[in-house]
N, C-alpha and C. Protein backbone atom coordinates (compact mmCIF):
# COMPACT_ATOMS: atom_id res chain seq x y z
N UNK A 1 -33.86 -56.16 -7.39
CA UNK A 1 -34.58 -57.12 -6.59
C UNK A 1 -33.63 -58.06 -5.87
N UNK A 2 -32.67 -58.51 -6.70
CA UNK A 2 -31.58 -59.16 -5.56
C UNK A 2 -31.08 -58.96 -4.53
N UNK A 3 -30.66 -57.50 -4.77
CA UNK A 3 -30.03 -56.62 -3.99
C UNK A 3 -31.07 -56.48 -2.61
N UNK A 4 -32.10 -56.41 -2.70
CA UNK A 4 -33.15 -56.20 -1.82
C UNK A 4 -33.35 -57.52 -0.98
N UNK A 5 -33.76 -58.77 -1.93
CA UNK A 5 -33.40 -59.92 -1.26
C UNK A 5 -31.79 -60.33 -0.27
N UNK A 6 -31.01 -59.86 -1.06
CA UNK A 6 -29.71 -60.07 -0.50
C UNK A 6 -29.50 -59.42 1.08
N UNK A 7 -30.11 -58.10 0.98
CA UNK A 7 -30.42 -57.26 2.55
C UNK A 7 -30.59 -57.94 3.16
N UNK A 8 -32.03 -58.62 2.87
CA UNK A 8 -33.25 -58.77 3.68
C UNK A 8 -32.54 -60.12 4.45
N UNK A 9 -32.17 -61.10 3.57
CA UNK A 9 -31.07 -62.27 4.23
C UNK A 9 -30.32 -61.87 5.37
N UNK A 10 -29.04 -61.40 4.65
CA UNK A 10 -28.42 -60.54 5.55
C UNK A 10 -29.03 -60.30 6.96
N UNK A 11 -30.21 -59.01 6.96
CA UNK A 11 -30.67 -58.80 7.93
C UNK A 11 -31.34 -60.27 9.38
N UNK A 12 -31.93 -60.94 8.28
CA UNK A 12 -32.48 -62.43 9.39
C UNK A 12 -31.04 -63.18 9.39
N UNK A 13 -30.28 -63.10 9.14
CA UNK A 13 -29.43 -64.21 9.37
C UNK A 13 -28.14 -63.37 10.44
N UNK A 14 -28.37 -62.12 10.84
CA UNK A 14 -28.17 -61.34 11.76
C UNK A 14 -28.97 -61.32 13.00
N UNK A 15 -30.34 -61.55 12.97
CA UNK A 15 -30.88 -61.26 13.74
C UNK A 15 -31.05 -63.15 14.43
N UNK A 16 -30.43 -63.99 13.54
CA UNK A 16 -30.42 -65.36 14.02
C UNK A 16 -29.41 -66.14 15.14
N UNK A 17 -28.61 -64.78 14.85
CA UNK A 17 -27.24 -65.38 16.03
C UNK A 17 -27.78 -65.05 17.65
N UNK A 18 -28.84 -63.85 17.93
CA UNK A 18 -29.22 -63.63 18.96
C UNK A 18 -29.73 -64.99 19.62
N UNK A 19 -29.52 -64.54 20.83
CA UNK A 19 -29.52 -65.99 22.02
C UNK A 19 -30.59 -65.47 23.03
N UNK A 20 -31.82 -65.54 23.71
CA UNK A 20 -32.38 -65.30 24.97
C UNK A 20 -31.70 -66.09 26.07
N UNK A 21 -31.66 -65.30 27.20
CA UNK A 21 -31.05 -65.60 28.18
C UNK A 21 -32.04 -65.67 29.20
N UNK A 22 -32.06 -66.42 30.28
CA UNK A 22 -32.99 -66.68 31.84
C UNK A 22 -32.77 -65.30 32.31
N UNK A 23 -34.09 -64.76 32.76
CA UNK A 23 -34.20 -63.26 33.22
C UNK A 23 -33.48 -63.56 34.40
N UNK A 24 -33.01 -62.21 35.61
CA UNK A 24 -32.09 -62.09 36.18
C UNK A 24 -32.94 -61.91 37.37
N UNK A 25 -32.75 -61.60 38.28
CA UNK A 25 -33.03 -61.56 40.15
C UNK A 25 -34.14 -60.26 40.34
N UNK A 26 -35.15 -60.23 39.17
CA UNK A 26 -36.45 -59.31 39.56
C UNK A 26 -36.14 -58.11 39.09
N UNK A 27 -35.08 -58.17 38.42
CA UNK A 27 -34.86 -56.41 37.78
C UNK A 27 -34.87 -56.12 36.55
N UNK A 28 -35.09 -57.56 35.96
CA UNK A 28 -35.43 -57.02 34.27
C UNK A 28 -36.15 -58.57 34.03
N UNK A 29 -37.04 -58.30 32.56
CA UNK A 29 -37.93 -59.23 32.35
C UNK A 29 -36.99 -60.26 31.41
N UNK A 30 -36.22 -60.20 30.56
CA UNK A 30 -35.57 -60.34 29.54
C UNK A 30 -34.28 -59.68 29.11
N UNK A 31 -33.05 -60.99 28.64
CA UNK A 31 -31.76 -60.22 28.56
C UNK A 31 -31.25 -61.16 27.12
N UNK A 32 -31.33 -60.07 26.10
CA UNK A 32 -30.66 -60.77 24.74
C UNK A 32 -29.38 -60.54 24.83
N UNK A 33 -28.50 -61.39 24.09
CA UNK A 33 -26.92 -61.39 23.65
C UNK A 33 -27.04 -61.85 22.04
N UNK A 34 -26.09 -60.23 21.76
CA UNK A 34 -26.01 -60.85 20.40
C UNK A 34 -24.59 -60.73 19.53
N UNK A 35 -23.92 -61.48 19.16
CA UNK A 35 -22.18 -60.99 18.79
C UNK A 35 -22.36 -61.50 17.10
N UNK A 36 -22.00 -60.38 16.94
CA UNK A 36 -21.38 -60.59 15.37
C UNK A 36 -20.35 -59.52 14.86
N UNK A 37 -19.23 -60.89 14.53
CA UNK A 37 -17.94 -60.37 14.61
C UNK A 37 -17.10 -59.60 15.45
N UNK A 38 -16.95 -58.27 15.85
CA UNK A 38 -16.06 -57.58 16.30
C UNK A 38 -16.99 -56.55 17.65
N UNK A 39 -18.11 -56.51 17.35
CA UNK A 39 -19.18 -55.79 18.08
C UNK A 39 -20.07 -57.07 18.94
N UNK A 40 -20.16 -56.63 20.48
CA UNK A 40 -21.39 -56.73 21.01
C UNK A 40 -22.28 -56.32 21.71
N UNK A 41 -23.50 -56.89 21.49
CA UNK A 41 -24.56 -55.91 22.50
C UNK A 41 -25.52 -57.17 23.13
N UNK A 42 -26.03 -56.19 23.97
CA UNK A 42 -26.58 -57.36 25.12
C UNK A 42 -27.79 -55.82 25.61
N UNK A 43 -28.94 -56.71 25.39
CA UNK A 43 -30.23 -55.75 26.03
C UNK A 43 -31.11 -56.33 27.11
N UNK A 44 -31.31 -56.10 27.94
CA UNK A 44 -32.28 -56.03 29.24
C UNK A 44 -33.56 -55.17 29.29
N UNK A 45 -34.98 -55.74 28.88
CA UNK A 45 -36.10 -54.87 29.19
C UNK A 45 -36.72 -55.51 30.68
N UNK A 46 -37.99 -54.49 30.86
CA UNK A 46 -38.72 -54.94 32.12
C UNK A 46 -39.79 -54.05 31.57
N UNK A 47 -40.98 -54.61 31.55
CA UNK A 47 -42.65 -54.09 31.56
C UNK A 47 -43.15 -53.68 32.75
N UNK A 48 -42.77 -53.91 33.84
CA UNK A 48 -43.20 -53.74 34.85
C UNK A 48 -42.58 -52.14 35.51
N UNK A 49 -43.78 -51.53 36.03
CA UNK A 49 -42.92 -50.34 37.07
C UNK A 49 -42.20 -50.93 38.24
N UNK A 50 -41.34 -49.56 38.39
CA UNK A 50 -40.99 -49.81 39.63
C UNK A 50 -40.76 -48.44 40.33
N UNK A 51 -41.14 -48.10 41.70
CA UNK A 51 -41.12 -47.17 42.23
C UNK A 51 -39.97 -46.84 43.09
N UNK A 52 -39.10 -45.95 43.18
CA UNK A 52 -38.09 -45.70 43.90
C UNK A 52 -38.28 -44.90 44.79
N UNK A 53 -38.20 -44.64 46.67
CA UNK A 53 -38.13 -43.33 47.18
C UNK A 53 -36.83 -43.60 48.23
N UNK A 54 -35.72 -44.29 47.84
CA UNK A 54 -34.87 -43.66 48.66
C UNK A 54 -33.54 -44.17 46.89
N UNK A 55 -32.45 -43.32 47.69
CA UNK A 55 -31.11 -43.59 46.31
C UNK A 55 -30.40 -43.97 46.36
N UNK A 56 -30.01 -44.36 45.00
CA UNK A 56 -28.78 -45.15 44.79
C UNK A 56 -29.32 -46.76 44.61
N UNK A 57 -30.64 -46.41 44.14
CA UNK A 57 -31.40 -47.85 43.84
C UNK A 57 -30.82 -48.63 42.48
N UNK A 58 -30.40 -50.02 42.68
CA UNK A 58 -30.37 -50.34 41.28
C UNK A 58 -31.67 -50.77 40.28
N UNK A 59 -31.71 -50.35 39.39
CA UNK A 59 -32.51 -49.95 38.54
C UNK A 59 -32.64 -51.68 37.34
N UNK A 60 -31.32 -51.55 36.87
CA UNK A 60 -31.34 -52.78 35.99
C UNK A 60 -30.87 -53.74 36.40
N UNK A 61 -30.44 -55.07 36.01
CA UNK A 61 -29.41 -56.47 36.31
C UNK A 61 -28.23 -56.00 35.79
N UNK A 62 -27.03 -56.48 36.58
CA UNK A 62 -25.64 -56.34 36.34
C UNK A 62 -25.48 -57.57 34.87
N UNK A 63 -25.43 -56.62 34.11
CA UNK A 63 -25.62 -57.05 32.37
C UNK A 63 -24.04 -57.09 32.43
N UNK A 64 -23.27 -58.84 31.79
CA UNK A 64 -22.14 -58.72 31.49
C UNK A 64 -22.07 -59.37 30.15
N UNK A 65 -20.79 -58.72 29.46
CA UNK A 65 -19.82 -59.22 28.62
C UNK A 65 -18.56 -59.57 28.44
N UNK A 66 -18.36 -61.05 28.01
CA UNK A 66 -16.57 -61.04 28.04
C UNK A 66 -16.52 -60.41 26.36
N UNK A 67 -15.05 -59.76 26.32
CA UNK A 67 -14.48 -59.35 25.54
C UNK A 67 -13.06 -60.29 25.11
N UNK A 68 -12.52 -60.48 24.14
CA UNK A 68 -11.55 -61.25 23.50
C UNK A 68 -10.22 -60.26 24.33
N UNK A 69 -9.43 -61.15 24.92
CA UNK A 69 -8.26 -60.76 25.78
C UNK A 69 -7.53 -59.61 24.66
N UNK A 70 -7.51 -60.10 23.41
CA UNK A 70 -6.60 -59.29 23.00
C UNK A 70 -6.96 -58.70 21.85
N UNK A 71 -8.23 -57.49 22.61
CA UNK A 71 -9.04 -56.48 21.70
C UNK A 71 -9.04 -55.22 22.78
N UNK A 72 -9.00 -54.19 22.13
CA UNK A 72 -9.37 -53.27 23.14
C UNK A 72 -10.46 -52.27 21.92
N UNK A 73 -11.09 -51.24 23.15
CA UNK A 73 -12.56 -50.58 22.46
C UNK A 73 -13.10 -50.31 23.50
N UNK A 74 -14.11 -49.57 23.35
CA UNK A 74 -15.03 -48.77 24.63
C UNK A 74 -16.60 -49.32 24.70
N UNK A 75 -17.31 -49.39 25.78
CA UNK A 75 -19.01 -49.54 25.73
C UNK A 75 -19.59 -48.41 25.46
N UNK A 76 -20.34 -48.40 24.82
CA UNK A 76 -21.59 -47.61 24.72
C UNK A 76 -23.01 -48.19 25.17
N UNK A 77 -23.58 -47.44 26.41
CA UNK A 77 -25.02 -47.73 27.11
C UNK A 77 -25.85 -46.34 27.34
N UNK A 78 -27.37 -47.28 26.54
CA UNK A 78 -28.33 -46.60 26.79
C UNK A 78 -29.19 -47.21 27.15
N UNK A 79 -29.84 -46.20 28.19
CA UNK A 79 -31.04 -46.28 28.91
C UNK A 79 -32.30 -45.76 28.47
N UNK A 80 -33.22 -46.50 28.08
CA UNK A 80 -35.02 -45.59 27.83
C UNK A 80 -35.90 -46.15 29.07
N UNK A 81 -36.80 -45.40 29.19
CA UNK A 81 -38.10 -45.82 29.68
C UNK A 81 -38.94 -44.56 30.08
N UNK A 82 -40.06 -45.22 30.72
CA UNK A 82 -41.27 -44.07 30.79
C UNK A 82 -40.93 -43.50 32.70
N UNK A 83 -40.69 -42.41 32.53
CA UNK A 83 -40.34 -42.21 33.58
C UNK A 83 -41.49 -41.06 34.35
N UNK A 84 -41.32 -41.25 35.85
CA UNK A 84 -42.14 -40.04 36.37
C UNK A 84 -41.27 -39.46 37.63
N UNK A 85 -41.25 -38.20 37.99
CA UNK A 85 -40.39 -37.88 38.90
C UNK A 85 -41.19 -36.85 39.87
N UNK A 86 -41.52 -37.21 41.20
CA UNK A 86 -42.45 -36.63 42.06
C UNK A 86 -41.37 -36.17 43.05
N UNK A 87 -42.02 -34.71 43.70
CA UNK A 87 -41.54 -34.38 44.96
C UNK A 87 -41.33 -32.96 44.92
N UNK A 88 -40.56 -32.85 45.83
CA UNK A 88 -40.06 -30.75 45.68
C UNK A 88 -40.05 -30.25 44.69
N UNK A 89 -41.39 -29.37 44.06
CA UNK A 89 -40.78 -28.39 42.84
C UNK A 89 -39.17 -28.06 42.64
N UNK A 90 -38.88 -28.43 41.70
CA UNK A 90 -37.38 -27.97 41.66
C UNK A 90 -36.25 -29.14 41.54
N UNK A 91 -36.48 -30.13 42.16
CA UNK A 91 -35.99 -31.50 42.42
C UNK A 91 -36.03 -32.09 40.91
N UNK A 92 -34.91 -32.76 41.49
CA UNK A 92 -34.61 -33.84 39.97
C UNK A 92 -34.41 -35.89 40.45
N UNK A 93 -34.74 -36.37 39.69
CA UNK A 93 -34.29 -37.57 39.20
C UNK A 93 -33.01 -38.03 38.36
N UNK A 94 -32.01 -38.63 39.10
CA UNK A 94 -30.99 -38.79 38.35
C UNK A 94 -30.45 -40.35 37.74
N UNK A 95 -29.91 -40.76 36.80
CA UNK A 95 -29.88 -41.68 35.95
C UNK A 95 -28.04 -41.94 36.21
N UNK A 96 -27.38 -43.30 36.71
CA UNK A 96 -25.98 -43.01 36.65
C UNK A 96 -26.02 -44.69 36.05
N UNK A 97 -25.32 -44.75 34.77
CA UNK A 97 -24.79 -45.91 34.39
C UNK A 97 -23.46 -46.42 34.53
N UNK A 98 -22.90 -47.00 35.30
CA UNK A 98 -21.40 -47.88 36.06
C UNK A 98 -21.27 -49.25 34.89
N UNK A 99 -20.18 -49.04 34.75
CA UNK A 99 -19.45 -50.24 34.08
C UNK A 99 -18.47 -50.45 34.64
N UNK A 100 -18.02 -51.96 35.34
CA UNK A 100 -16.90 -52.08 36.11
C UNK A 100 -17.37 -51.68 37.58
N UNK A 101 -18.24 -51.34 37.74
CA UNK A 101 -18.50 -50.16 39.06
C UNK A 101 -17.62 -48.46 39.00
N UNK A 102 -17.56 -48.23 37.35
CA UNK A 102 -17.11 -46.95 37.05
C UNK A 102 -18.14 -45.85 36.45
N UNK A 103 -18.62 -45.04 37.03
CA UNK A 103 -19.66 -44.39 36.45
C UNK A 103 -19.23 -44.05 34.54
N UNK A 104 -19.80 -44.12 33.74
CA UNK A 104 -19.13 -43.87 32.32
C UNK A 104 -20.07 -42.47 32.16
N UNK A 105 -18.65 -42.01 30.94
CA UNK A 105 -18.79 -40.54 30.76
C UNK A 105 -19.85 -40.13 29.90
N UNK A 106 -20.71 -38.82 30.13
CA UNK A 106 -19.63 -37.73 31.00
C UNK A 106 -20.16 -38.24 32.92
N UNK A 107 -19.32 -38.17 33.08
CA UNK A 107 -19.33 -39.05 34.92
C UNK A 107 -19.79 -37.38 35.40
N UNK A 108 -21.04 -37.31 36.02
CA UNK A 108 -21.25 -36.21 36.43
C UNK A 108 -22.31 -36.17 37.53
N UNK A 109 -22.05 -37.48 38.37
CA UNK A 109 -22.86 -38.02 39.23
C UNK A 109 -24.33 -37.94 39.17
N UNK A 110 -25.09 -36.73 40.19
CA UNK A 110 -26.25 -36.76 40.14
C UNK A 110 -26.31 -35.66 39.47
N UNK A 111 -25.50 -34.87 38.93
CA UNK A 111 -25.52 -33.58 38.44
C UNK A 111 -26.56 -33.52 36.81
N UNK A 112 -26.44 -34.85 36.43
CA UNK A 112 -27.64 -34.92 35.32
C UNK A 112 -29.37 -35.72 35.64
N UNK A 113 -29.66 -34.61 35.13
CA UNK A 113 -31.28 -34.88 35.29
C UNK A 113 -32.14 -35.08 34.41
N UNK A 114 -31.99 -36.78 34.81
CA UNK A 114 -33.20 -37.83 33.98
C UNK A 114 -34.40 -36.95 33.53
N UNK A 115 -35.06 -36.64 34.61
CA UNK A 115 -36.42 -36.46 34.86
C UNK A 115 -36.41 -35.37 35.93
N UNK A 116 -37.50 -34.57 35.96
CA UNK A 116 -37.37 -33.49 36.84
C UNK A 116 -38.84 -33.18 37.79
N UNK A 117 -38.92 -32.50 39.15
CA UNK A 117 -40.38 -32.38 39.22
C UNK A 117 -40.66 -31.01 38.68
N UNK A 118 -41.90 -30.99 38.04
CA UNK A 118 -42.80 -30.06 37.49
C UNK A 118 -42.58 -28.76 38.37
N UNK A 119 -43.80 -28.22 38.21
CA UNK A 119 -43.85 -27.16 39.16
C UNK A 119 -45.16 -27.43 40.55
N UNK A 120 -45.48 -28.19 40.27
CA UNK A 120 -46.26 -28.88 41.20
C UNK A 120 -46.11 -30.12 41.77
N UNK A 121 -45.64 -30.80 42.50
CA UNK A 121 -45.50 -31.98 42.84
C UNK A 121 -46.22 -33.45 42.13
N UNK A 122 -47.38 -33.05 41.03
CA UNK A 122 -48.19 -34.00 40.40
C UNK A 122 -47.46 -34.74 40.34
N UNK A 123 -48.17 -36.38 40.58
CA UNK A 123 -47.61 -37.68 39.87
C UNK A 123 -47.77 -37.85 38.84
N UNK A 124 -48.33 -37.50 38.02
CA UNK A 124 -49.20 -37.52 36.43
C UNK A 124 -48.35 -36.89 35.34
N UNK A 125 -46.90 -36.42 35.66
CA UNK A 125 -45.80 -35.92 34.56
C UNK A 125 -45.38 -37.04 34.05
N UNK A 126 -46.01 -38.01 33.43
CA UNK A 126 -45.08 -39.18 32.75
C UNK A 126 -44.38 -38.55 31.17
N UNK A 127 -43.02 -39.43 31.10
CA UNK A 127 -42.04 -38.94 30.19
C UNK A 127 -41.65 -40.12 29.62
N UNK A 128 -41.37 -40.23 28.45
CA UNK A 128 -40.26 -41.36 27.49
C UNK A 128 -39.24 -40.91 27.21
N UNK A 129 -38.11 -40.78 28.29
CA UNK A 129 -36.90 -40.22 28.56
C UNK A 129 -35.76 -41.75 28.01
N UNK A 130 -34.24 -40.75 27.85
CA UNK A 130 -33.38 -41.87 27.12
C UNK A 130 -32.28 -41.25 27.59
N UNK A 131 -31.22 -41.85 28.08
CA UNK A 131 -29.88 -41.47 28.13
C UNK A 131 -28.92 -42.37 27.82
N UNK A 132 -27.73 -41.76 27.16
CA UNK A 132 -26.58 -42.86 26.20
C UNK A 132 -25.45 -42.14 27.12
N UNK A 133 -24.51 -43.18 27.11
CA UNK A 133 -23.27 -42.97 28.24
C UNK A 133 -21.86 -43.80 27.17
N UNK A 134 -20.52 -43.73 27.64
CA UNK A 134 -19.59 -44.29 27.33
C UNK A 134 -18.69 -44.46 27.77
N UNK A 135 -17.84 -45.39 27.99
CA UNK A 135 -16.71 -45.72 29.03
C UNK A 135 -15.33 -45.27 28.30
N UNK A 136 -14.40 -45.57 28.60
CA UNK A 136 -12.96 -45.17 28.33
C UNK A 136 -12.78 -46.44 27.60
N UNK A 137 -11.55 -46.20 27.16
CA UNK A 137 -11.06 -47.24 25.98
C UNK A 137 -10.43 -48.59 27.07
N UNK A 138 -10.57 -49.45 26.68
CA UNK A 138 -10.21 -50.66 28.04
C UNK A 138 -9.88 -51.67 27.03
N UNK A 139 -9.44 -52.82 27.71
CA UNK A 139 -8.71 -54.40 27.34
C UNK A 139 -10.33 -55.24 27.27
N UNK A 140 -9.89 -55.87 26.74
CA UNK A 140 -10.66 -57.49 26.67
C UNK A 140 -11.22 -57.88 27.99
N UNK A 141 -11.90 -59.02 28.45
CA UNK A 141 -12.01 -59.08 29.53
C UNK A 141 -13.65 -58.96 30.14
N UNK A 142 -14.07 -59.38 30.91
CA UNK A 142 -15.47 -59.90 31.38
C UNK A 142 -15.88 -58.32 32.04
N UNK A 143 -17.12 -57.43 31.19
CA UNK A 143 -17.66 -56.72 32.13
C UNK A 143 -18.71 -56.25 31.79
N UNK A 144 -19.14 -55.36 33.51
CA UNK A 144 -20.47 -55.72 33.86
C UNK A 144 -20.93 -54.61 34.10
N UNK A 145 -22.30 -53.71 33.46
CA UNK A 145 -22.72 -52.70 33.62
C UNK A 145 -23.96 -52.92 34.19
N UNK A 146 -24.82 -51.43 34.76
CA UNK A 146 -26.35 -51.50 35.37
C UNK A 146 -26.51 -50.17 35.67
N UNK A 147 -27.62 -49.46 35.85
CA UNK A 147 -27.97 -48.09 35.99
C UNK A 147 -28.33 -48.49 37.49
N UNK A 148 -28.26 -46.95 38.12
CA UNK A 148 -28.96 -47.20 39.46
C UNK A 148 -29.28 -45.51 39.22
N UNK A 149 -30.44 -45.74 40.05
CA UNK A 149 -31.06 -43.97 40.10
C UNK A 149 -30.82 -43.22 41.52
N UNK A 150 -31.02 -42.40 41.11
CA UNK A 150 -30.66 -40.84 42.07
C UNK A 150 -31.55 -39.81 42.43
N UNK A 151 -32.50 -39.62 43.82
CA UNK A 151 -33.36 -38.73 44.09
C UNK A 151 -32.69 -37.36 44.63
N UNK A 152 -32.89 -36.42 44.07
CA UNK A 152 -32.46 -35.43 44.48
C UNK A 152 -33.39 -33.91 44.61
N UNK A 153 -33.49 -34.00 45.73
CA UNK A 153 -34.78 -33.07 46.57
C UNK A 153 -36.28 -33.45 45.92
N UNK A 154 -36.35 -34.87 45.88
CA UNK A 154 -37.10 -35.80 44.83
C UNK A 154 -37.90 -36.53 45.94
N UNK A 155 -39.34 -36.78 46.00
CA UNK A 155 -39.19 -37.48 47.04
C UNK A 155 -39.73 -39.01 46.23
N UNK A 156 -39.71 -39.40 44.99
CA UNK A 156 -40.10 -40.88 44.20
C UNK A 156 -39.71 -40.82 42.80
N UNK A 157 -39.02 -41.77 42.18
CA UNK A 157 -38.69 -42.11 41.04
C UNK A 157 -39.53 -43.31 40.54
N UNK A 158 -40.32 -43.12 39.34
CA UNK A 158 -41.18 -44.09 39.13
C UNK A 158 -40.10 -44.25 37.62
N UNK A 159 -40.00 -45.55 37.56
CA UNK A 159 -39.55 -46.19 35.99
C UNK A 159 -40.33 -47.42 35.59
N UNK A 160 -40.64 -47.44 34.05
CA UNK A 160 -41.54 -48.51 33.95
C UNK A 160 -41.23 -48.69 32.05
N UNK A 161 -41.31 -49.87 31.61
CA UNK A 161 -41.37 -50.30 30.31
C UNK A 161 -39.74 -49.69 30.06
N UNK A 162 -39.28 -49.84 30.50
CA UNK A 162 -37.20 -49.73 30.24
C UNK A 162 -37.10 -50.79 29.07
N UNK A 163 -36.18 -50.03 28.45
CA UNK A 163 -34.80 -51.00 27.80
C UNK A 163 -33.36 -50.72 27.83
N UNK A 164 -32.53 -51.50 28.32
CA UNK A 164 -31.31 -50.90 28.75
C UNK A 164 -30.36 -51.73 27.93
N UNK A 165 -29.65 -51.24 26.95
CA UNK A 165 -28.46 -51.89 25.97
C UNK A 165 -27.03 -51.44 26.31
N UNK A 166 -26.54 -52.11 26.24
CA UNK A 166 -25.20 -51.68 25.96
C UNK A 166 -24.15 -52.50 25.02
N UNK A 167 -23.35 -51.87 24.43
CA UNK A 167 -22.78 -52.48 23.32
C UNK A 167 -20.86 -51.56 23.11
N UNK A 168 -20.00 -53.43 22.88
CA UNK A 168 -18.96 -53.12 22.61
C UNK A 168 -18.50 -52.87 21.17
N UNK A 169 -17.88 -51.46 21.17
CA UNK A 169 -16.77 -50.97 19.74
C UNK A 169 -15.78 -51.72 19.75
N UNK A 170 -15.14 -52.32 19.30
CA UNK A 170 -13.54 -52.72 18.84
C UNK A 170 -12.66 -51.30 18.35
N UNK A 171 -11.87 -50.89 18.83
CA UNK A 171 -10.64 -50.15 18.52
C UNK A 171 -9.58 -50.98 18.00
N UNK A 172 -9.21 -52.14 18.44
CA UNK A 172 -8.02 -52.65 18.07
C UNK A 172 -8.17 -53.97 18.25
């Protein structure tokens, strides 16, 4: 029973360091920061859809973190939400997450597909799609990630109820 109590502490007195932050310029509803010890993460949701028909739309708020000058370690970001992808049978929806303004790996531009159209053009294919990405090993230092989407022989990207995290490893 201690042991259980002792978690459960643990757990709220973890979840007490989180901070809400003032939502950002119409692209997400809400942006938590939360650091404990050597790791951080920082999440951005939005309830609201949003419809895309031309590319290279940004999708989330340019979500930043400083890092301690003299740490190095890589991000890890993932993307969810309910997605729908209309247009040319055959056509895809593509998902690219930039950190730094560096696409993170595997960097494979539009070549990965979020979401795809059916075999019929229907709007009515809704999906609870997720993609996780990772950057290269880097220094300390203030930075700033965001997804932007990609139509490809696509003619609308619908995204709606997102959560977009990303979070620093320590290597050193």
């Amino acid at each position: 029973m201690v042991k259980k109590l002792t978690l459960i502490g643990c757990v709220i007195a973890t979840l007490g360091v989180a901070t809400a932050v003032a939502a950002g310029p119409l692209n997400h509803d809400t942006e938590l920061v939360a650091k404990k010890g050597v790791k951080q993460l920082l999440f951005q949701t939005n309830a609201g859809a949003n419809t895309f028909t031309t590319s290279n739309g940004q999708v989330t708020g340019s979500g930043t973190m400083t890092i301690p000058s003299a740490q190095t370690g890589f991000l890890v970001a993932t993307f969810t939400a309910e997605s729908n992808c209309a247009g040319t049978p055959g056509g895809w929806c593509s998902i690219v997450i930039n950190c730094d303004g560096v696409q993170l790996q595997p960097a494979v531009g539009t070549d990965f597909a979020f979401d795809s159209v059916g075999p019929t053009s229907s709007t009515s294919n809704f999906h609870s799609l997720s993609v996780t990405r990772r950057s290269n090993i880097f220094t300390g230092g203030s930075h700033s990630c965001e997804v932007r989407e990609n139509l490809v022989s696509a003619t609308s990207f619908r995204l709606d109820d997102w959560i977009f995290q990303f979070e620093f490893w320590r290597t050193a």
